[in-house]
C-alpha atoms as a PDB file:
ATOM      1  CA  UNK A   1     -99.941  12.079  70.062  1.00  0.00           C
ATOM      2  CA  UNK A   2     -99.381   8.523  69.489  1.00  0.00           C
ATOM      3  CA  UNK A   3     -95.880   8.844  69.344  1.00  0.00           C
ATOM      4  CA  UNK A   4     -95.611  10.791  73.072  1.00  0.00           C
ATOM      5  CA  UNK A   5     -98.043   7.720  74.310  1.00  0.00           C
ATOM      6  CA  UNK A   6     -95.651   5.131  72.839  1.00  0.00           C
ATOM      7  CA  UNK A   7     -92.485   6.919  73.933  1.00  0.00           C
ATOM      8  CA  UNK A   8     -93.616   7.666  77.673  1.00  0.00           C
ATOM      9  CA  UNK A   9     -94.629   3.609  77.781  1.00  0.00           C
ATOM     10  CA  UNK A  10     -91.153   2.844  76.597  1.00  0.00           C
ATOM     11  CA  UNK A  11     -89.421   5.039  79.259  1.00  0.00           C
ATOM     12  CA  UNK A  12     -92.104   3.120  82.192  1.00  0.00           C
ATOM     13  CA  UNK A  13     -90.867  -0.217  80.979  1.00  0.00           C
ATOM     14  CA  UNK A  14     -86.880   0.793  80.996  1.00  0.00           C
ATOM     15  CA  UNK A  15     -86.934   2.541  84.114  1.00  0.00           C
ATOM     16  CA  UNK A  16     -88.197  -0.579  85.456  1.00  0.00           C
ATOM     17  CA  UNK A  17     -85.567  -2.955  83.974  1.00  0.00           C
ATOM     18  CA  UNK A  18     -83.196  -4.560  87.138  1.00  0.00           C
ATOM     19  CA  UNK A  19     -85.927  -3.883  89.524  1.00  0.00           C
ATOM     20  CA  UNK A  20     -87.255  -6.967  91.625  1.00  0.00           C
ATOM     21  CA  UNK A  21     -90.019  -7.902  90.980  1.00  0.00           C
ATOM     22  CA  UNK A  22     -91.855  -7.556  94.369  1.00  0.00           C
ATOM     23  CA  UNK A  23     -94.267 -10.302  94.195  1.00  0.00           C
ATOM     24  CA  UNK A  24     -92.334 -13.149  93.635  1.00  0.00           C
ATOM     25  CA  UNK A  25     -91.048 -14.386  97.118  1.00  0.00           C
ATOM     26  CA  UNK A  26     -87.734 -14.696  97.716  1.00  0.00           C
ATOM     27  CA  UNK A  27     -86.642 -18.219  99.093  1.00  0.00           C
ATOM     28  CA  UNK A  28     -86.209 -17.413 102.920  1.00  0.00           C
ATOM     29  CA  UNK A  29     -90.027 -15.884 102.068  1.00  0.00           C
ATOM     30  CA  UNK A  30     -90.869 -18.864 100.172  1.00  0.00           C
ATOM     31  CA  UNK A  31     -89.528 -21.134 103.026  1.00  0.00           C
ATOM     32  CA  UNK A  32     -91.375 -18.726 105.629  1.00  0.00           C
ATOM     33  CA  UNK A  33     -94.735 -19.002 103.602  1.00  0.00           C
ATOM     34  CA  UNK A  34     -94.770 -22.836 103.517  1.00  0.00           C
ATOM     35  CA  UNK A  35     -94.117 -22.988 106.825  1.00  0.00           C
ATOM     36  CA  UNK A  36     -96.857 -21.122 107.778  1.00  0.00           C
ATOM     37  CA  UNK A  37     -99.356 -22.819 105.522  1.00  0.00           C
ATOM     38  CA  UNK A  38     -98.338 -26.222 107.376  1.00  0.00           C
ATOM     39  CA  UNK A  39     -99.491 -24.976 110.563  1.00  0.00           C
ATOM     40  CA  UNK A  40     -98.882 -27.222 114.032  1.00  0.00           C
ATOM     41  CA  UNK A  41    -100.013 -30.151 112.620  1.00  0.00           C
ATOM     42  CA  UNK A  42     -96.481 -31.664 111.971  1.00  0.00           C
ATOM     43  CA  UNK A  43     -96.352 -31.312 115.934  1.00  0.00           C
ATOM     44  CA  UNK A  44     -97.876 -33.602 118.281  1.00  0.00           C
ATOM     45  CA  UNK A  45    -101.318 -32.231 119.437  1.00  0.00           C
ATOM     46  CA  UNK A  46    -103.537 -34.154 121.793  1.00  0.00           C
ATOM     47  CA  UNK A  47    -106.567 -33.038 123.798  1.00  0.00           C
ATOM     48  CA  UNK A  48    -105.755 -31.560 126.915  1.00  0.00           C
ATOM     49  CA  UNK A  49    -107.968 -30.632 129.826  1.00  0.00           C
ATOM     50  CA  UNK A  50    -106.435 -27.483 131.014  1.00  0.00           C
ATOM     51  CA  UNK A  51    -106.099 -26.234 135.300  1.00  0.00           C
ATOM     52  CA  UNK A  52    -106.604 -22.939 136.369  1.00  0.00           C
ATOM     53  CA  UNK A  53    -102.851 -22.810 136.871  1.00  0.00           C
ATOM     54  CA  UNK A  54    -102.175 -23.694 133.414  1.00  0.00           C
ATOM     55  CA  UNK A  55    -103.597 -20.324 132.098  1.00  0.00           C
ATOM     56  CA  UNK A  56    -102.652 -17.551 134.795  1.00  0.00           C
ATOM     57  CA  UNK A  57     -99.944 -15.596 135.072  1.00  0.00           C
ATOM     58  CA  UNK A  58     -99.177 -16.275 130.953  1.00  0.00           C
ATOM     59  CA  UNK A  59     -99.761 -14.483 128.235  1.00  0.00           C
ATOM     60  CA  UNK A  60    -101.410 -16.137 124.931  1.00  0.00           C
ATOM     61  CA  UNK A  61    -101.280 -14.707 121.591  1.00  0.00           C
ATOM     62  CA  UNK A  62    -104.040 -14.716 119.901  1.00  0.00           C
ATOM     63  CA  UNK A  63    -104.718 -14.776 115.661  1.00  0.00           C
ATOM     64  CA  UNK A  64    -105.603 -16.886 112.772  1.00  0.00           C
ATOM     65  CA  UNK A  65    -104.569 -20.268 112.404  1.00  0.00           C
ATOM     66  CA  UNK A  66    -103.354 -19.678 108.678  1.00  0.00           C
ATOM     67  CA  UNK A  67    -100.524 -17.604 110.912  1.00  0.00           C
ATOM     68  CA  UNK A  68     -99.272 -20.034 112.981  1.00  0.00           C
ATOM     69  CA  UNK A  69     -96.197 -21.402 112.362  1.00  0.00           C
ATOM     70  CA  UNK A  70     -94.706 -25.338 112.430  1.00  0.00           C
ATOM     71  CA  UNK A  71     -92.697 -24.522 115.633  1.00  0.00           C
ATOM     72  CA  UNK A  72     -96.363 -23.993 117.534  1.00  0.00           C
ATOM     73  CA  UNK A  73     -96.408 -19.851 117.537  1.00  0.00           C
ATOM     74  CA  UNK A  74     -97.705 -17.486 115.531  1.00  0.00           C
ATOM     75  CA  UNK A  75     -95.708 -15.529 112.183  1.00  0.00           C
ATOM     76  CA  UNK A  76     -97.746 -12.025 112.313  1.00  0.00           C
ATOM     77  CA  UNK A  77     -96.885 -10.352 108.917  1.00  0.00           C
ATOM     78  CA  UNK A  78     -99.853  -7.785 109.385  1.00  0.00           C
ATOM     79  CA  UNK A  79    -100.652  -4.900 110.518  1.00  0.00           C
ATOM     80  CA  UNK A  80    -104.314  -5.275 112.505  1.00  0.00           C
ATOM     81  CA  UNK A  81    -103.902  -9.615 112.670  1.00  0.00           C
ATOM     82  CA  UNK A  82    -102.760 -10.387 116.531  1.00  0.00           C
ATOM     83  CA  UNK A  83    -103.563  -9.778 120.039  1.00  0.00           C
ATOM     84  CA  UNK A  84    -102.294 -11.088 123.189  1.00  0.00           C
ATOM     85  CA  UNK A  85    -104.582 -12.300 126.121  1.00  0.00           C
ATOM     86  CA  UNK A  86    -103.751 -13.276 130.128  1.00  0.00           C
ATOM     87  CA  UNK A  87    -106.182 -15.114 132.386  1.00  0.00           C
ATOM     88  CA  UNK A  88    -106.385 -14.345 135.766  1.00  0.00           C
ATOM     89  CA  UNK A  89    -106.907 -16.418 138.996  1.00  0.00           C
ATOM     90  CA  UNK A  90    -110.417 -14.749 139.426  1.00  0.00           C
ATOM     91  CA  UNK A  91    -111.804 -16.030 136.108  1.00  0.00           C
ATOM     92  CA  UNK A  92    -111.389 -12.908 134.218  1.00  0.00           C
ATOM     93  CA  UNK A  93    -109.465 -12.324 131.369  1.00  0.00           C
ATOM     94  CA  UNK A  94    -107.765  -9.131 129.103  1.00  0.00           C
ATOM     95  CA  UNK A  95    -107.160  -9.306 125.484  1.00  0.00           C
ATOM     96  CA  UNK A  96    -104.901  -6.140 123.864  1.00  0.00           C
ATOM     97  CA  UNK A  97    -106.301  -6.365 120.104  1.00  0.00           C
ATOM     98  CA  UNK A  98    -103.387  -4.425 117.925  1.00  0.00           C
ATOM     99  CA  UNK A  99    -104.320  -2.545 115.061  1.00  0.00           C
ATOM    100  CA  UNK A 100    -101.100  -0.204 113.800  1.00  0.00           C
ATOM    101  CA  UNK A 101    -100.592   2.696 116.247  1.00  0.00           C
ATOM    102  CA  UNK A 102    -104.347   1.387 117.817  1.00  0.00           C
ATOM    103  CA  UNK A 103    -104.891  -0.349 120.832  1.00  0.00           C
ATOM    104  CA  UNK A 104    -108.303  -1.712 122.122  1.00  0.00           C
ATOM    105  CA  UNK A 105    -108.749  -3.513 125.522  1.00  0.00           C
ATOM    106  CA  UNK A 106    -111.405  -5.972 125.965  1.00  0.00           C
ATOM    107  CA  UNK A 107    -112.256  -8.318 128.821  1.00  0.00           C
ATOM    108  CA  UNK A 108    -114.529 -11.247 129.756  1.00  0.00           C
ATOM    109  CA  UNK A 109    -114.523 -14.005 132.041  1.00  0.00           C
ATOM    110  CA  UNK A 110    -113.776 -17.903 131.102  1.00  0.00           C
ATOM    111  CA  UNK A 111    -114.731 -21.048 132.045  1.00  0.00           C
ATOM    112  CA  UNK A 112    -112.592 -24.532 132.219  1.00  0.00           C
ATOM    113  CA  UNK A 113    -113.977 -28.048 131.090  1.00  0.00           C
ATOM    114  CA  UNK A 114    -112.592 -30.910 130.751  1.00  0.00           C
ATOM    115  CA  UNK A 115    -112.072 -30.446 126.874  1.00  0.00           C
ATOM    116  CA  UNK A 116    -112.474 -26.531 126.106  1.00  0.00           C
ATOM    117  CA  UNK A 117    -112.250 -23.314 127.710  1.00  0.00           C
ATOM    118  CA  UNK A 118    -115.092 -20.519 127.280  1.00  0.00           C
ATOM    119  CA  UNK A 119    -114.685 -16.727 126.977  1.00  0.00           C
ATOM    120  CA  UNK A 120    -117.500 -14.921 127.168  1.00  0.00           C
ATOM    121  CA  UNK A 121    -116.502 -11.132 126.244  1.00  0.00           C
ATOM    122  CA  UNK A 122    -117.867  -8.353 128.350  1.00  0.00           C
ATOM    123  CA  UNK A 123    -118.962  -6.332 125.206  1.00  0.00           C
ATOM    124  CA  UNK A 124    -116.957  -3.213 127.123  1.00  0.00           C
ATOM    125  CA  UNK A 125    -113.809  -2.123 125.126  1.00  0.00           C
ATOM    126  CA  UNK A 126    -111.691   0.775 125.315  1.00  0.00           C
ATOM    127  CA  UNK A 127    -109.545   1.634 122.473  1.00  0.00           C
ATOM    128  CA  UNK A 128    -106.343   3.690 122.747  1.00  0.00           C
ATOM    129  CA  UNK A 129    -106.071   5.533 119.216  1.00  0.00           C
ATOM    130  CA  UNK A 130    -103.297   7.520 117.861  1.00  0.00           C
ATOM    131  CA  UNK A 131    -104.157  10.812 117.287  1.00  0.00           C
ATOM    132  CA  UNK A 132    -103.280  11.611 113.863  1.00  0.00           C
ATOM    133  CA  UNK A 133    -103.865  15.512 114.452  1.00  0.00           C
ATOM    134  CA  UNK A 134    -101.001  15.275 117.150  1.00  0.00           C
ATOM    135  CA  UNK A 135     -98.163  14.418 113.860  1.00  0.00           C
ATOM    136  CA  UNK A 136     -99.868  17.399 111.724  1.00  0.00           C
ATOM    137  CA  UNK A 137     -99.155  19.808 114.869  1.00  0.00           C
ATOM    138  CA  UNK A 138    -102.924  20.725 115.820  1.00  0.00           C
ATOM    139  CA  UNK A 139    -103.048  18.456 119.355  1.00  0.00           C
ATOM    140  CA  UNK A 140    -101.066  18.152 122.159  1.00  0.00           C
ATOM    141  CA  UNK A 141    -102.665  15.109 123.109  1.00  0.00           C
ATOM    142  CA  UNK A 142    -100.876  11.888 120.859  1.00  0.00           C
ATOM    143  CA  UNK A 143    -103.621   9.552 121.895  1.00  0.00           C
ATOM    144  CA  UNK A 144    -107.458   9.510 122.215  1.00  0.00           C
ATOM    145  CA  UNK A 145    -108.886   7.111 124.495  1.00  0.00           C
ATOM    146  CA  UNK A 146    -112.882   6.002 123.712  1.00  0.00           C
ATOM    147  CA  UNK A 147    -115.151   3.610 125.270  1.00  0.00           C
ATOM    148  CA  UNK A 148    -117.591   1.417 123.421  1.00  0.00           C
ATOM    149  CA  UNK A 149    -120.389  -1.022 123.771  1.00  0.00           C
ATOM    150  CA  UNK A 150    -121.896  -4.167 122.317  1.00  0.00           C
ATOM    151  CA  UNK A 151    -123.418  -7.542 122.728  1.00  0.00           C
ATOM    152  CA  UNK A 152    -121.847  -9.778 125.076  1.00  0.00           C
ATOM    153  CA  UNK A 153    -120.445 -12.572 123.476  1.00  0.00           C
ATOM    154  CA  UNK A 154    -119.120 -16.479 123.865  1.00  0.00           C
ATOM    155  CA  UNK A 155    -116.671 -18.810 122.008  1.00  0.00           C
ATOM    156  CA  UNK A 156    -115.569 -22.074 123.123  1.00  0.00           C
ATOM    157  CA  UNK A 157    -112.106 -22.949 122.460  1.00  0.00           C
ATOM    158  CA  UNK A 158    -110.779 -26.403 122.561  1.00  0.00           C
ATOM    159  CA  UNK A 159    -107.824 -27.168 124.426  1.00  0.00           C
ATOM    160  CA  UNK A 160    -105.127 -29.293 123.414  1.00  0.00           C
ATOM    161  CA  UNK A 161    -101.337 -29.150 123.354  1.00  0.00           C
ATOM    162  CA  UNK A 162     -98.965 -28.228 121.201  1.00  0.00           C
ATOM    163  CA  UNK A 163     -95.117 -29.068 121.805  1.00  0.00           C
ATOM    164  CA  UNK A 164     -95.922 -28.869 125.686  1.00  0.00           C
ATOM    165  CA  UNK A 165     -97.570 -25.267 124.839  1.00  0.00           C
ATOM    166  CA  UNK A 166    -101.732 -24.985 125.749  1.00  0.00           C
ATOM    167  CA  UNK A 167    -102.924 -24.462 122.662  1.00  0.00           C
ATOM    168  CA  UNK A 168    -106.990 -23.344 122.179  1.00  0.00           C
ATOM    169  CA  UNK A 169    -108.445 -23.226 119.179  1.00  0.00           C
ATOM    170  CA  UNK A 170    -111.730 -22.298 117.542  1.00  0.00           C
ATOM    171  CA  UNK A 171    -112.659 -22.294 114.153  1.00  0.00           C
ATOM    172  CA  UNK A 172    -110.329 -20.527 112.281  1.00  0.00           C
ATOM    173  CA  UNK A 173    -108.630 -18.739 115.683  1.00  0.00           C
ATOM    174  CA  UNK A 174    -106.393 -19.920 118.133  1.00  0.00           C
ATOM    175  CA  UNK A 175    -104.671 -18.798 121.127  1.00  0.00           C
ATOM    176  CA  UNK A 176    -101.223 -19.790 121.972  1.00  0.00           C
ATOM    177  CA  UNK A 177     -99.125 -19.748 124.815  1.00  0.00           C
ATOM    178  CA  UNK A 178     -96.309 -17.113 124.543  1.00  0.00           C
ATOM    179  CA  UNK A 179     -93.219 -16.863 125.571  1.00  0.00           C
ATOM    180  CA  UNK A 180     -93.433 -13.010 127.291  1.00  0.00           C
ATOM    181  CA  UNK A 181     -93.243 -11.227 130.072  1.00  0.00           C
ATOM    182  CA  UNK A 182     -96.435 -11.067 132.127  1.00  0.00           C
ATOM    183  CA  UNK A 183     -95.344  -7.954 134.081  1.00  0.00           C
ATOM    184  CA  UNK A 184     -95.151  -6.015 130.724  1.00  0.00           C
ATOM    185  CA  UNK A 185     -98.810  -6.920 129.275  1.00  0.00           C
ATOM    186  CA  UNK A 186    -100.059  -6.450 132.656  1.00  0.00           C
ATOM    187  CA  UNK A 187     -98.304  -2.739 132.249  1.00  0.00           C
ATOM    188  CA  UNK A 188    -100.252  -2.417 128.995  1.00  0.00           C
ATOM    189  CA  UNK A 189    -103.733  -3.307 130.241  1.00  0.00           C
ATOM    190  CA  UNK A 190    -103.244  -0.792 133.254  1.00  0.00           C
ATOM    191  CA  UNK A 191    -102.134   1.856 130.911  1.00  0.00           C
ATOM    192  CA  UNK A 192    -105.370   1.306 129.083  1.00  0.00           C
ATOM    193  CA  UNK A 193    -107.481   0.545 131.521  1.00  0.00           C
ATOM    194  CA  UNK A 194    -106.282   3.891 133.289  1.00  0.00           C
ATOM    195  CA  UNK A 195    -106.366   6.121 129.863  1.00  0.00           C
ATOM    196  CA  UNK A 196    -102.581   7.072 130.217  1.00  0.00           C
ATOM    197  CA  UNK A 197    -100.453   7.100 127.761  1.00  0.00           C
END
C-alpha cells in the first residue's frame, strides 16, 4: 500500500512540473499590485468644499481605498468590491452595488458642507438576482427582483480633490468621480427601479 501512496505522490508532483506557479505575480501584476497599495497619495489632494453642480449629472464609483489606484480611480479585481453612485439636483442619490450576476439598488439623500458630504441611506433596496434555476432549464424568468428593509443609515464623507477629480472619502471607502456615461447608469437604476430586465 505504501508503494501505490508513494507512486500516486510522484505522478502529482511530475504532472505538475512546467506549470506556473499561480501565486507568484507576474511583473505587470507585481507593478499593478504596488500601484494599488500606493493609493492617491502620490497625487495632490487638498480639501475641497464641493457645489451642488460638482456632484450631479456624474457618476462616482464607489469601493475600498486599498483599490484605488495612483492615477486617482479605482483597480476592481473582485467580484462583489464596487458600485457606482449619481447625485441628483433634488438631493437624492442611487448607488448600483455589484455583486457577480447581482444587482442591488439603494438610495438616500445627501447633504453638502463646507468640508464633507452626508448620505444618509434610505434603508429601501431592491436587488436584481440572477436566477440560477433559469441556466439549469426550470424558469423562464433569468432574474428575480426582491425588496428589502433596514435601518436608515448616515456616513459623512470628506471631500477633497484628487487630480481635479472630487474625491470623498470615509474610513476605509471612497467615492470617486468616474469617467462614464450618465445616460447609461441612469438606464440601470430605471431598469431596477422598474423590475425589468
Amino acid at each position: 500500500m505504501k508503494i501505490y501512496n508513494f507512486l500516486f505522490g510522484l505522478l502529482v508532483m511530475t504532472s505538475c512540473v512546467g506549470l506556473e506557479n499561480p501565486s507568484v505575480p507576474t511583473t505587470v501584476e507585481a507593478e499593478q499590485l504596488q500601484r494599488i497599495g500606493s493609493g492617491p497619495q502620490g497625487h495632490h489632494q487638498e480639501s475641497h468644499a464641493v457645489s451642488i453642480d460638482q456632484l450631479t449629472n456624474k457618476v462616482f464609483d464607489y469601493g475600498s481605498k486599498t483599490h484605488l489606484t495612483d492615477t486617482c480611480s479605482f483597480y476592481f479585481e473582485c467580484d462583489c468590491c464596487s458600485a457606482e453612485l449619481m447625485f441628483f439636483k433634488d438631493n437624492s442619490f442611487y448607488m448600483l452595488d455589484y455583486c457577480e450576476s447581482d444587482v442591488t439598488l439603494t438610495h438616500g439623500t445627501f447633504e453638502i458642507s463646507p468640508t464633507h458630504v452626508d448620505l444618509h441611506f434610505s434603508g429601501h433596496s431592491t436587488t436584481k438576482a440572477y436566477n440560477w434555476e433559469y441556466e439549469a432549464g426550470n424558469s423562464t424568468i433569468p432574474y428575480v427582483f426582491k425588496d428589502t428593509t433596514t435601518a436608515a443609515q448616515s456616513f459623512r464623507f470628506n471631500s477633497l480633490l484628487c487630480n481635479n477629480k472630487v474625491f470623498l472619502e470615509a474610513g476605509s471607502e471612497a467615492l470617486i468621480e468616474a469617467d462614464k456615461d450618465p445616460q447609461e447608469l441612469i438606464g440601470k437604476i430605471e431598469q431596477v427601479k422598474g423590475g425589468k430586465e
